[in-house]
Protein backbone atom coordinates (compact mmCIF):
# COMPACT_ATOMS: atom_id res chain seq x y z
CA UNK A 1 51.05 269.81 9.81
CA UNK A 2 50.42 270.45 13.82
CA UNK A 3 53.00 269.35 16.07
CA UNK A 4 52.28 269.27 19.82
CA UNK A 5 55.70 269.29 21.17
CA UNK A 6 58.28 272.04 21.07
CA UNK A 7 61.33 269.82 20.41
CA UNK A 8 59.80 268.16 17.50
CA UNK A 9 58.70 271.17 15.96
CA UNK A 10 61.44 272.90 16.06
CA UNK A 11 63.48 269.55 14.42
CA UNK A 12 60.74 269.55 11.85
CA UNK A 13 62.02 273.59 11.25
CA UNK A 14 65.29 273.10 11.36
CA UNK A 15 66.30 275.20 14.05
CA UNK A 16 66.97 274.81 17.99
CA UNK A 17 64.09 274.28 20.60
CA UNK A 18 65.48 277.34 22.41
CA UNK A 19 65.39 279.41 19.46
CA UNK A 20 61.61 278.34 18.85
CA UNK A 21 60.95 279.49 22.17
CA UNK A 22 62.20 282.60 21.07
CA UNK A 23 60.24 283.24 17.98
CA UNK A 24 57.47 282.02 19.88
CA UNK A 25 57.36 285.01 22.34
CA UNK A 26 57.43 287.40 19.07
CA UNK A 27 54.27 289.73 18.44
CA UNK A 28 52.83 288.13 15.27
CA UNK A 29 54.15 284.66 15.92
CA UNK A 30 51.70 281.87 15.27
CA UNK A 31 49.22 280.78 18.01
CA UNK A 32 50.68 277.41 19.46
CA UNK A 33 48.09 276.66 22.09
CA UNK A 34 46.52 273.83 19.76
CA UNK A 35 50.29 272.60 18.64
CA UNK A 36 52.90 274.04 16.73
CA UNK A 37 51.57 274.17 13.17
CA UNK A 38 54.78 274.16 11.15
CA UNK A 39 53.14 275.60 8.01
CA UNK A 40 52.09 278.46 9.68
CA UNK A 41 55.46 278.68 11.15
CA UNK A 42 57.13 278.94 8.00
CA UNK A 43 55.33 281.07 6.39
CA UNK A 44 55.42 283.57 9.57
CA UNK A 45 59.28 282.77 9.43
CA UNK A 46 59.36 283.60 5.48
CA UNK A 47 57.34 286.80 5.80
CA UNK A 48 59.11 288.32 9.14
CA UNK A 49 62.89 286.73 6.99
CA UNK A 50 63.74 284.79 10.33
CA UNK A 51 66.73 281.99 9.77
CA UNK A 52 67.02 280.76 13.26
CA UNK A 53 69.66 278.55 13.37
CA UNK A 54 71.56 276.85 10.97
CA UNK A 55 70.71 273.56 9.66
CA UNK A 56 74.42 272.18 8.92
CA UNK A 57 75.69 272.82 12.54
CA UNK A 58 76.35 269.60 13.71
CA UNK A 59 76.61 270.51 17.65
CA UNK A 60 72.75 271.63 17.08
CA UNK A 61 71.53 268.36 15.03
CA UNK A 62 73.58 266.27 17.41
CA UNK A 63 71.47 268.06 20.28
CA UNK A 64 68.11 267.38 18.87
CA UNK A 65 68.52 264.14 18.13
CA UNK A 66 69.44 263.24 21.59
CA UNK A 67 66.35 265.64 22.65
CA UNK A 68 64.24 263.58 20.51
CA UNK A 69 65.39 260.58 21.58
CA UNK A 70 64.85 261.44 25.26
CA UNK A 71 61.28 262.28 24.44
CA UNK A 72 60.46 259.11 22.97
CA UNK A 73 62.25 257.35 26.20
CA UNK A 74 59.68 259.68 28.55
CA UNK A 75 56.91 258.32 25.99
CA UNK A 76 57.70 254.96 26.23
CA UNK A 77 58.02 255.15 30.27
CA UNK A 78 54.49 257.24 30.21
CA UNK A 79 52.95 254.35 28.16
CA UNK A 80 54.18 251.84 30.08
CA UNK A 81 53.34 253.66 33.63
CA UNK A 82 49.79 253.69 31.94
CA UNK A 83 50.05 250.02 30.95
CA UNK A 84 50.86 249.08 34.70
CA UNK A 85 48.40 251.46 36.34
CA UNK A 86 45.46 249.75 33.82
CA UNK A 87 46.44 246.51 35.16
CA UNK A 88 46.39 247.58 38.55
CA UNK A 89 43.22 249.05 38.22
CA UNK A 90 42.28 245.72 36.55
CA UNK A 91 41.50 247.43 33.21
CA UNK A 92 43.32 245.05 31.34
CA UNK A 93 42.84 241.13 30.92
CA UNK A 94 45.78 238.58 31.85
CA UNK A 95 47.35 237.42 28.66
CA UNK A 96 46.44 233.72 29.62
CA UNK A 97 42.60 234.50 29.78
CA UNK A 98 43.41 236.52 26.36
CA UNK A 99 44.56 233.19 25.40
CA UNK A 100 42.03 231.38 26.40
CA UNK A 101 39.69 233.17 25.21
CA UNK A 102 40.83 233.00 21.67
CA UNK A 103 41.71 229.00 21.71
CA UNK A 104 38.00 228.64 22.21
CA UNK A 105 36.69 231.07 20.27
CA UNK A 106 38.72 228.98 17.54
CA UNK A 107 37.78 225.83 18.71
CA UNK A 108 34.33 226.65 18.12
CA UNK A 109 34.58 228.12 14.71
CA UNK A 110 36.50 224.57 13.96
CA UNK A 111 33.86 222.72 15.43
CA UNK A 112 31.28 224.71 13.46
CA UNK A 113 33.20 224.43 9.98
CA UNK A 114 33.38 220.64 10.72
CA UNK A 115 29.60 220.42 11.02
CA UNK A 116 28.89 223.09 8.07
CA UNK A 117 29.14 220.29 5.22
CA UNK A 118 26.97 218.37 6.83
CA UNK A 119 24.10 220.47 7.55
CA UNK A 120 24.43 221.64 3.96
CA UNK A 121 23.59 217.79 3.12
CA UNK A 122 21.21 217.70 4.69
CA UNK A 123 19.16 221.04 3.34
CA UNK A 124 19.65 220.00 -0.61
CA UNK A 125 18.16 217.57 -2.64
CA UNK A 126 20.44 214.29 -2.52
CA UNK A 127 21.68 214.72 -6.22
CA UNK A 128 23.93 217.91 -5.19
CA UNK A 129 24.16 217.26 -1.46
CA UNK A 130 27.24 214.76 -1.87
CA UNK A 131 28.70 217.09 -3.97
CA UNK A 132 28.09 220.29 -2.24
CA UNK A 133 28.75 218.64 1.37
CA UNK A 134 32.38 217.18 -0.77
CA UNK A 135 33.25 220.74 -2.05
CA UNK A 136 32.84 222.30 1.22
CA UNK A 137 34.57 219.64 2.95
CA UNK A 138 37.54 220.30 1.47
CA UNK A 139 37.42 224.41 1.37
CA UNK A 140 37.08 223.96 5.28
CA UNK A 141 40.27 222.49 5.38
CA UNK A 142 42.25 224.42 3.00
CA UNK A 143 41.40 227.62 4.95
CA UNK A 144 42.10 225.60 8.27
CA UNK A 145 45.62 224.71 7.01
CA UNK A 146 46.26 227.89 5.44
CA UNK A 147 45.44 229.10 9.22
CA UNK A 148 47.67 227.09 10.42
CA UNK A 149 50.52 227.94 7.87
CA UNK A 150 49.96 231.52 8.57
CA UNK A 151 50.23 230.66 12.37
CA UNK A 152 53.50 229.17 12.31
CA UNK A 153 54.91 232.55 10.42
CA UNK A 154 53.25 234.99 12.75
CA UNK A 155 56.22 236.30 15.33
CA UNK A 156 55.90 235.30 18.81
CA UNK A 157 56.11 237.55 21.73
């Protein structure tokens, strides 16, 4: 498993950032250039019998967990600075043309699947066409209510 940050690899270990950093400047310590690779880690830990710090000290797991915490506040803010800079940069599309977009998209696959039986009909013989043109009928509007039902349970933002 490769980790790219320092503070999560070092939770993942069970010891404290700072005494990763240590290790890390070791002769013989795994290359971290690509991410920390905790496997490698361990078994560089195991063969050189490094213990770091101690898993049960609840000053050091309080610490990391705030630590980890503040990195996934810096991610969020990152992702969201990238959110507004795409719209700036008009990389994104409004949510109402999103919108938009998909009403008609649906619109026309309901107009479609309310003209399907009837072009079926019309291709067949007249002995199964009523039948055929029935049948489909009345799959096009289970799936359009089952839509619809699955709709109504689908969170809003």
């Amino acid at each position: 498993m490769v980790i790219h940050e320092r503070i999560s690899a070092a939770a993942a270990l069970g010891v404290s950032d700072r005494q990763l950093g240590r290790w890390k400047q070791t002769p013989g310590f795994p290359d971290c250039s690509a991410g920390y690779d905790i496997d490698a880690i361990r078994a560089w830990r195991e063969a050189n019998q490094r213990k770091g710090s101690e898993d049960d000290d609840q000053t050091a797991i309080l610490n990391r967990a705030i630590k980890l915490e503040k990195l996934k506040e810096i991610k969020a803010k990152n992702h969201l600075a990238q959110l507004n800079i795409d719209e700036a940069e008009k990389r994104l599309l409004p949510r109402k043309l999103y919108e938009q977009f998909i009403a008609s998209l649906l619109a026309g696959i309901g107009d479609w699947c309310e003209q399907l039986p009837g072009l079926v009909e019309a291709e067949l013989p007249a002995k199964y066409g009523k039948k055929v043109k029935a049948r489909i009928a009345d799959e096009c509007r289970r799936m359009r209510d089952q839509l619809a039902e699955d709709l109504k349970h689908t969170p809003a933002e």
